[in-house]
Each structure stands twice: as structure tokens, then as C-alpha cells.
N, C-alpha and C. Protein backbone atom coordinates (compact mmCIF):
# COMPACT_ATOMS: atom_id res chain seq x y z
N UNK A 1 89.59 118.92 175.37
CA UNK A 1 89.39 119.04 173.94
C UNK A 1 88.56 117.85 173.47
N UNK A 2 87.72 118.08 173.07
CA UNK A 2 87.23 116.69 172.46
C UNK A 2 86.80 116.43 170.86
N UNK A 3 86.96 115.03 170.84
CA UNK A 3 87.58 114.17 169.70
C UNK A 3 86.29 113.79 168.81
N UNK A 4 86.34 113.82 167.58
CA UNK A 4 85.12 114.02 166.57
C UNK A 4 85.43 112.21 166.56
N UNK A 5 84.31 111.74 166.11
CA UNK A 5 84.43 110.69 165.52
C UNK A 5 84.75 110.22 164.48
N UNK A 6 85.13 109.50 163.87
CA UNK A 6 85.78 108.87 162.67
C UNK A 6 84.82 109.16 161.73
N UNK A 7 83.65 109.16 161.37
CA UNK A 7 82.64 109.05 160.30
C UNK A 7 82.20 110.79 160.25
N UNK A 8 82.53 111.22 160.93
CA UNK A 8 81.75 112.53 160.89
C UNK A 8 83.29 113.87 160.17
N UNK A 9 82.56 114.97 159.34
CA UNK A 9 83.30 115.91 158.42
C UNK A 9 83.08 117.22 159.24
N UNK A 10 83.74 117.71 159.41
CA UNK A 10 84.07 119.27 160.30
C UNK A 10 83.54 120.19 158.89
N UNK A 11 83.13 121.28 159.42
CA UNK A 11 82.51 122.57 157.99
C UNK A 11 83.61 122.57 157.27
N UNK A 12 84.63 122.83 157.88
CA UNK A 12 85.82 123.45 157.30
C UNK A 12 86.24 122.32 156.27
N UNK A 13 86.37 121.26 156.53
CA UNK A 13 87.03 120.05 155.42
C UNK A 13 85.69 119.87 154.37
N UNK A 14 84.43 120.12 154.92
CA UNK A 14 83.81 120.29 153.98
C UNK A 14 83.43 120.65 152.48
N UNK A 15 84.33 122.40 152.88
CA UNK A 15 83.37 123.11 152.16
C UNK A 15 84.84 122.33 150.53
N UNK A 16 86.49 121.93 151.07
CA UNK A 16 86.88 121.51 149.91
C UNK A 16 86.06 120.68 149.30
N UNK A 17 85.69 119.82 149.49
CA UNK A 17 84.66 118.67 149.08
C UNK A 17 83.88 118.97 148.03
N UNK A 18 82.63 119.97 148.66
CA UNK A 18 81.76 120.38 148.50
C UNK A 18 81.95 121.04 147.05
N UNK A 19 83.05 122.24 147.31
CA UNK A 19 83.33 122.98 145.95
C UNK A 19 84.11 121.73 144.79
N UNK A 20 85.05 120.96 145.30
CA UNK A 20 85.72 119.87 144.01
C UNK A 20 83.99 118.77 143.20
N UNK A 21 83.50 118.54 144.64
CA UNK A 21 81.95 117.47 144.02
C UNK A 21 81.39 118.73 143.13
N UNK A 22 81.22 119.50 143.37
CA UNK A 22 79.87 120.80 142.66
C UNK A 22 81.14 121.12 141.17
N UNK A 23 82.14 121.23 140.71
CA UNK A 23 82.97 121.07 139.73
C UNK A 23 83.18 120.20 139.19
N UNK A 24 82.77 119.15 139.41
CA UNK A 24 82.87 117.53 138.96
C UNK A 24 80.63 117.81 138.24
N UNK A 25 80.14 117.95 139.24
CA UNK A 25 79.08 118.04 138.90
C UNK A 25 78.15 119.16 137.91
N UNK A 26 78.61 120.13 137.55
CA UNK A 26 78.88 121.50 136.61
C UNK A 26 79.16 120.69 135.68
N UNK A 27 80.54 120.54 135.59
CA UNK A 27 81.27 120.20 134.31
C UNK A 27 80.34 118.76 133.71
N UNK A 28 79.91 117.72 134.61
CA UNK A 28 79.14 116.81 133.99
C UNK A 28 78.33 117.26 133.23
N UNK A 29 77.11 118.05 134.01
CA UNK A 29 75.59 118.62 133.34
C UNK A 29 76.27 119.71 131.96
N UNK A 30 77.06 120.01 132.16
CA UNK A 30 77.50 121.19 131.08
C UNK A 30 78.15 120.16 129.72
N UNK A 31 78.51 118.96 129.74
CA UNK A 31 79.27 117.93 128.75
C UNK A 31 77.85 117.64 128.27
N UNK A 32 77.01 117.03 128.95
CA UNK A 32 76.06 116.08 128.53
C UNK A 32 75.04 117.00 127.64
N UNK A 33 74.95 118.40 128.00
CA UNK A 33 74.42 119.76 126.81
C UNK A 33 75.47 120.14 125.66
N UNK A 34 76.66 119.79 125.81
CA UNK A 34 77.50 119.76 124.55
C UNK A 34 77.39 118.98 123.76
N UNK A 35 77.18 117.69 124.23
CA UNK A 35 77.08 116.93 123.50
C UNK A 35 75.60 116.21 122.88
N UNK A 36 74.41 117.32 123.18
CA UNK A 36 73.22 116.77 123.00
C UNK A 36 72.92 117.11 121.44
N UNK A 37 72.84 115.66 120.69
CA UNK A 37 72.35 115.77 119.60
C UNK A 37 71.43 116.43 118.75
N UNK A 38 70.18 117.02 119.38
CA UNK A 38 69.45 117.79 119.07
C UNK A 38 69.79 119.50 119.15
N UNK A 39 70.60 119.67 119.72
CA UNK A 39 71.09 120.91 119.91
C UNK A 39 70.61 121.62 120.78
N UNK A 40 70.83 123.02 121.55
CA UNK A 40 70.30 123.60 122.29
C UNK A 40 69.33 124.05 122.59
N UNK A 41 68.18 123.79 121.31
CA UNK A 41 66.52 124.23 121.67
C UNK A 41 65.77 123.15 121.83
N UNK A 42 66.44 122.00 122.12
CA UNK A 42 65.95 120.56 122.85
C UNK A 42 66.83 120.65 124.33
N UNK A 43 67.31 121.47 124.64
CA UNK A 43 68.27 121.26 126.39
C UNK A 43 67.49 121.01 127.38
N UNK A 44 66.23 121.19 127.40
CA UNK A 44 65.33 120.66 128.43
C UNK A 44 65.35 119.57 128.79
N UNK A 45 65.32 118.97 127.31
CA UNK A 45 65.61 117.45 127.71
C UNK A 45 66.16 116.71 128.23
N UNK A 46 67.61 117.54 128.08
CA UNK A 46 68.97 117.08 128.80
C UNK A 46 69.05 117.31 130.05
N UNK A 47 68.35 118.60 130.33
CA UNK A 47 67.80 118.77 132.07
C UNK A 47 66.79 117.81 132.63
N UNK A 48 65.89 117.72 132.01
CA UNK A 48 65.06 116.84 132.88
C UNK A 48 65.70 115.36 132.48
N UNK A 49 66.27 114.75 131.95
CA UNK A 49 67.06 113.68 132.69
C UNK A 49 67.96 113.68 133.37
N UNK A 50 68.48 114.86 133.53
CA UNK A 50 69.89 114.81 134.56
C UNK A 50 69.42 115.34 135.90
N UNK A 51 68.25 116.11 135.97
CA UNK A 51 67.54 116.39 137.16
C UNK A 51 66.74 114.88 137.55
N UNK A 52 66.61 114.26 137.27
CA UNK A 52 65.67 112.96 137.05
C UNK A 52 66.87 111.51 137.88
N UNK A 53 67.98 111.67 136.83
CA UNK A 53 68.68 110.94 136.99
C UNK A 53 69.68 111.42 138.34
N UNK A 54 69.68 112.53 138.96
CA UNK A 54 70.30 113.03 139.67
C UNK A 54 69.47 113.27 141.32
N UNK A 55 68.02 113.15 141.14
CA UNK A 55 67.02 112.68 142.11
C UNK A 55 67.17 111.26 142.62
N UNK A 56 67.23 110.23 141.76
CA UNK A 56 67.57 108.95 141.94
C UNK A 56 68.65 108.58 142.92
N UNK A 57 69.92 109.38 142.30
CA UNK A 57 71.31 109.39 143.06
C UNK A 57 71.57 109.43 144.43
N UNK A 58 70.51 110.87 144.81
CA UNK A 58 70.26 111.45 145.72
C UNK A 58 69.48 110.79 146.50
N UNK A 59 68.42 110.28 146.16
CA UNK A 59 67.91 109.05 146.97
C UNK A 59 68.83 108.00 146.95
N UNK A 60 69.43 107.59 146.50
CA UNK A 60 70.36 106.21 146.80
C UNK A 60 71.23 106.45 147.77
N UNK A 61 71.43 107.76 147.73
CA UNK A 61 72.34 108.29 148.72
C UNK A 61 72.08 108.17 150.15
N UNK A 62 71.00 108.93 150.47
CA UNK A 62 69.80 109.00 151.49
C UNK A 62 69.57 107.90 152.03
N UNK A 63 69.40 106.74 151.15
CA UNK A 63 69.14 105.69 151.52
C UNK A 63 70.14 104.96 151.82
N UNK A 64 71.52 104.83 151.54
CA UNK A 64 72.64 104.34 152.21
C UNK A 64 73.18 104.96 153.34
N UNK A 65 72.83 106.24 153.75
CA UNK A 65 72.94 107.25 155.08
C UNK A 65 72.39 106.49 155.76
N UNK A 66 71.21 106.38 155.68
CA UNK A 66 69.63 106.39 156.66
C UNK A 66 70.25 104.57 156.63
N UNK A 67 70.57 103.60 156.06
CA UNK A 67 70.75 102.39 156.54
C UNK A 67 71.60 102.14 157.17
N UNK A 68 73.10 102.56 157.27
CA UNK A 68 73.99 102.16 157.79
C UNK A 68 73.89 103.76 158.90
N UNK A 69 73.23 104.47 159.18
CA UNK A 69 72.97 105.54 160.47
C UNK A 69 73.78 106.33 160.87
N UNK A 70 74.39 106.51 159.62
CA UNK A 70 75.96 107.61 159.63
C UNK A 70 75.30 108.61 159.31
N UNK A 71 75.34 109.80 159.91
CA UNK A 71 74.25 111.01 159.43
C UNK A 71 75.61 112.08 158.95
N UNK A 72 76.78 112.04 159.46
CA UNK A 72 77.72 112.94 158.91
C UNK A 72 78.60 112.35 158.09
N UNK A 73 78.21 111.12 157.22
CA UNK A 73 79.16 110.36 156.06
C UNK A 73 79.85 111.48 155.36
N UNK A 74 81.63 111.47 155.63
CA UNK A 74 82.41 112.24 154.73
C UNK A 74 82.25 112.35 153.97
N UNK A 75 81.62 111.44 152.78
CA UNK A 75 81.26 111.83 151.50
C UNK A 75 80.22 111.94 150.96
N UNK A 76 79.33 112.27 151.91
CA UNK A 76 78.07 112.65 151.76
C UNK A 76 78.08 114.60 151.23
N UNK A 77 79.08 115.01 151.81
CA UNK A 77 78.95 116.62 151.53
C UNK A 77 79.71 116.42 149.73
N UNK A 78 80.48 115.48 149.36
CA UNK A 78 81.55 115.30 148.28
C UNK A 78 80.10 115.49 147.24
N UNK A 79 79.31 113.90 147.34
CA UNK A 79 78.83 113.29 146.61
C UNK A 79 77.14 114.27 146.38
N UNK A 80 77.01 114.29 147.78
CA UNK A 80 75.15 114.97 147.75
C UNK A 80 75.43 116.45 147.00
N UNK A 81 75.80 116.96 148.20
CA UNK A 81 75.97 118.44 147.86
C UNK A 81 76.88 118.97 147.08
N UNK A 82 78.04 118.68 146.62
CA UNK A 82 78.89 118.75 145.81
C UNK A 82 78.42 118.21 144.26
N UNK A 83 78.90 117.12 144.22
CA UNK A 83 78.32 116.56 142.42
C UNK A 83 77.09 116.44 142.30
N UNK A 84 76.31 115.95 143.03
CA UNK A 84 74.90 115.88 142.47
C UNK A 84 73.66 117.35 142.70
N UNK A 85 74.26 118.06 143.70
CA UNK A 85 74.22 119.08 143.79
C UNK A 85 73.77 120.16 142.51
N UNK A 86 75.54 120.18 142.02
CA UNK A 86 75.53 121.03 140.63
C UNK A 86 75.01 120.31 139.73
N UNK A 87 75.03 118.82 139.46
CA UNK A 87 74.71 117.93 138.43
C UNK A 87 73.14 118.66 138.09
N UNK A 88 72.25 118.61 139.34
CA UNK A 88 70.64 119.14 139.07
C UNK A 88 70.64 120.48 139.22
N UNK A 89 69.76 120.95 138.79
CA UNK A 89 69.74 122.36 138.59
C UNK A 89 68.19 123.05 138.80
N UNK A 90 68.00 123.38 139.51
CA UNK A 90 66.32 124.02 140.15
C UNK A 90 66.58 125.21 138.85
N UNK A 91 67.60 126.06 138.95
CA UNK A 91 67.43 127.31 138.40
C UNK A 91 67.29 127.27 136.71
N UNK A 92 67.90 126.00 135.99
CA UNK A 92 67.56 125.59 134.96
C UNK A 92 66.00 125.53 134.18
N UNK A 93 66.03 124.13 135.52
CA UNK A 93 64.84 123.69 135.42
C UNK A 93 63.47 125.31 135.19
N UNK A 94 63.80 126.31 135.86
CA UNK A 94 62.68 127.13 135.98
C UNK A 94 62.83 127.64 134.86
N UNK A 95 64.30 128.43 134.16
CA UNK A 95 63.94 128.71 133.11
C UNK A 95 64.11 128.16 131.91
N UNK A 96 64.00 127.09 131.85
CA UNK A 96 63.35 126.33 130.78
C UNK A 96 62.02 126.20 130.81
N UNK A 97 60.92 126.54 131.70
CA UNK A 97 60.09 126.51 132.18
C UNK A 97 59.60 128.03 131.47
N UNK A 98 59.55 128.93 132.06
CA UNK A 98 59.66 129.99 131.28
C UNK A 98 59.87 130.18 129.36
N UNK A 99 60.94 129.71 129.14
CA UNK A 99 61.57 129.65 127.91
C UNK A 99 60.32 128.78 127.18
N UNK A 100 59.84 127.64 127.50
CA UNK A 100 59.25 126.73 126.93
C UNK A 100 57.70 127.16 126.86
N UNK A 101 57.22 127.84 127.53
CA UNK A 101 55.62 128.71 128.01
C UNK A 101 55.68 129.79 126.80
N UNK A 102 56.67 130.19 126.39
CA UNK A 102 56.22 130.93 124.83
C UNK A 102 55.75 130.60 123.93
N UNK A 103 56.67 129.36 123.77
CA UNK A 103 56.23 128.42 122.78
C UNK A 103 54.95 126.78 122.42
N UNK A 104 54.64 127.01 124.53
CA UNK A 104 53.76 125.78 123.90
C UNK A 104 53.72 125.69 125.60
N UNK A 105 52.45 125.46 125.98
CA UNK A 105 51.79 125.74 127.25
C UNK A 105 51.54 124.14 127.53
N UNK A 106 51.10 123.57 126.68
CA UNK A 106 51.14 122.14 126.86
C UNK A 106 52.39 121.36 127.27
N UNK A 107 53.51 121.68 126.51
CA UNK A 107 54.65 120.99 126.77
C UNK A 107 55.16 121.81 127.88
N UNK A 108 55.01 122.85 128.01
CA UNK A 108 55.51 123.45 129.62
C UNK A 108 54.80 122.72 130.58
N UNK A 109 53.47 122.36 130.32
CA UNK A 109 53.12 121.92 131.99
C UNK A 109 53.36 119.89 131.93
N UNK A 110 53.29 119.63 130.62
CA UNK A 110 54.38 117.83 130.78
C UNK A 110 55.49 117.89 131.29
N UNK A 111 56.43 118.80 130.75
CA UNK A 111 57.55 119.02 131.44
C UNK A 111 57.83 119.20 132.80
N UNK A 112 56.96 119.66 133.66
CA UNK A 112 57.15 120.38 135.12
C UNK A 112 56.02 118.97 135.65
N UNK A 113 54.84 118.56 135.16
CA UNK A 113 54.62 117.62 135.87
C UNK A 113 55.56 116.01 135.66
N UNK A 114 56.32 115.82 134.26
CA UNK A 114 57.34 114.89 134.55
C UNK A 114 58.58 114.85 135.52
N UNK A 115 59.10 116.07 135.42
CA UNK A 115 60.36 116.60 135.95
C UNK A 115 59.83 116.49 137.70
N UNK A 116 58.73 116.77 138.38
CA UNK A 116 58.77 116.74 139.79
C UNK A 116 58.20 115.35 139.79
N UNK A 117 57.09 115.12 139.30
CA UNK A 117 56.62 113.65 139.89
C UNK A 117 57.33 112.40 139.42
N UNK A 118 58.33 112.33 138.31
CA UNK A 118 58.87 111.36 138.16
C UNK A 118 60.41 111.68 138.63
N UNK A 119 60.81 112.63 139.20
CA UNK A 119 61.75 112.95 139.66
C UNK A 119 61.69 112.50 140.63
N UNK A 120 60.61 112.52 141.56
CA UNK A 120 59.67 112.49 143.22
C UNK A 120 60.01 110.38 143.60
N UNK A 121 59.59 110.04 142.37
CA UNK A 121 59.38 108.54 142.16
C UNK A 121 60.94 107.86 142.04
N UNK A 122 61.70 108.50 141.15
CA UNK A 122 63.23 108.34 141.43
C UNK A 122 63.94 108.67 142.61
N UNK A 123 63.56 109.79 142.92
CA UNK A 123 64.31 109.87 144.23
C UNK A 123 63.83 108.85 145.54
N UNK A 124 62.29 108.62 145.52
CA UNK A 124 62.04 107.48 146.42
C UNK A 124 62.82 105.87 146.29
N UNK A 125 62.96 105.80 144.73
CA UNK A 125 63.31 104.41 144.32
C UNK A 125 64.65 103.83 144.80
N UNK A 126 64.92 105.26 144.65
CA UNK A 126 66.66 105.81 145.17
C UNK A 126 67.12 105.15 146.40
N UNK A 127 65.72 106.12 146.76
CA UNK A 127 66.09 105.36 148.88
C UNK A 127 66.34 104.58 148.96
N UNK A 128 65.14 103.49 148.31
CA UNK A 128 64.56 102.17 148.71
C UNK A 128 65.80 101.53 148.64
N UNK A 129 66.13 101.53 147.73
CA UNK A 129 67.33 100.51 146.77
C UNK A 129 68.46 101.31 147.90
N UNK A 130 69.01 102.00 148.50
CA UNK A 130 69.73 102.29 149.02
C UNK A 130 69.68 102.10 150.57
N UNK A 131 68.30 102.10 150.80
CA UNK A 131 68.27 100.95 152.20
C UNK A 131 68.15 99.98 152.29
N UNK A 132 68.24 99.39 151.56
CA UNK A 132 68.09 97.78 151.76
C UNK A 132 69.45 97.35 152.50
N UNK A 133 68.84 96.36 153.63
CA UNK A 133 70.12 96.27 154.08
C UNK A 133 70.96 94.60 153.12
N UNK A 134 71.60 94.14 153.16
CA UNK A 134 72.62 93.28 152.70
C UNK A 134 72.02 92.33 153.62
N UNK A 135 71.96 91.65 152.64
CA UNK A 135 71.41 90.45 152.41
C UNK A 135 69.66 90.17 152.92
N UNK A 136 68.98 91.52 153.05
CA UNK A 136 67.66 91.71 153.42
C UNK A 136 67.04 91.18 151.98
N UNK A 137 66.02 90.30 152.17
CA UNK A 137 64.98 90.07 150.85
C UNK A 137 64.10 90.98 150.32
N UNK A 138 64.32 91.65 148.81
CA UNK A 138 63.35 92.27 148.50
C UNK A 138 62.05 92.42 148.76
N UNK A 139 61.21 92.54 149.31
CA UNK A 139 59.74 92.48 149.29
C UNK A 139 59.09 93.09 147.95
């Protein structure tokens, strides 16, 4: 029979994880649209920072994997795929995309070029800052 290692998550213990992080991460993105001051025909907004801010995460994440060389970190399925997971939303993002192209072709294509390329730039920043090893000097 052989013995998993300490750092590494079996599918099965996973998928609890996975579904409690993605319910933690729902319920976040779904508060932060309740509570958006402008109301619901500004929610884009609230998406593309939580897709934005949730790229970042995801790189920080990545980048604390990839430094310390744990590729099956237990709470990597909790945290990645679970909360930050549901936190961002591709399927949002598109139709707001849609939704927003009725009304204004200009702000549809700021929106989709902020939302990937500064999303793109967070999620790299993410890494960076998440590989650094301790006590390594910034460059």
C-alpha cells in the first residue's frame, strides 16, 4: 500500500474543500454587489475589481506554490479553486460584456481591455510577491 505524503490532498478530501472555498467565495462576490453603492447598473464595476483583485490572489498563490515546490499544497484546492475560484467570475465578466455593448461600445471595449490586461499585470505581481523567497532582496 503506499503512503501519500504529508503536503499532498487526495480528490476525494478535495472536492470538501473545494465546494466550502467556492461558498466562502460566492457569498463574498455576491456581499460586495449588495452592498455596491451605485446599485446594480454599475455591477461591472464590482466585477472587474473582484476579478482584478482575485487575479492578484491567485498569483500570490502561484507564487507561494512555485517557491516553496509544494505542487499539491492542501490548501491550494481550499483557497485557488474553491474561494478565489467563485470569488472571479469569467461568466459574469462576459455578460456584462454583452449587457454593456448596448449601451456604449466604448466602455465595453475599456472594460474587457482593463479587466484582462490589468488583471494579467495583477496576477503576475501576485507571483512575484509570492515568490520571493524570505529574506531574498527585492530587485
Amino acid at each position: 500500500m503506499s503512503q501519500q505524503a504529508p503536503d499532498t490532498v487526495t480528490v476525494k478530501a478535495a472536492v470538501p474543500l473545494v465546494a466550502l472555498g467556492g461558498a466562502i467565495g460566492a457569498g463574498l462576490r455576491y456581499s460586495l454587489l449588495l452592498i455596491n453603492p451605485y446599485g446594480m447598473e454599475y455591477s461591472y464595476v464590482v466585477i472587474l475589481v473582484e476579478n482584478i483583485t482575485g487575479a492578484f490572489f491567485l498569483g500570490l498563490l502561484a507564487g507561494l506554490i512555485s517557491r516553496t515546490k509544494i505542487k499539491s499544497w492542501p490548501w491550494a484546492a481550499f483557497l485557488g479553486t474553491g474561494v478565489l475560484g467563485s470569488f472571479t467570475t469569467f461568466s459574469t465578466f462576459i455578460t456584462d460584456i454583452i449587457d454593456l455593448s448596448a449601451s456604449s461600445l466604448l466602455v465595453t471595449g475599456i472594460y474587457m481591455f482593463v479587466s484582462v490586461i490589468v488583471g494579467l499585470i495583477a496576477a503576475l505581481f501576485g507571483f512575484w510577491i509570492g515568490s520571493i523567497k524570505k529574506g531574498q532582496r527585492v530587485k
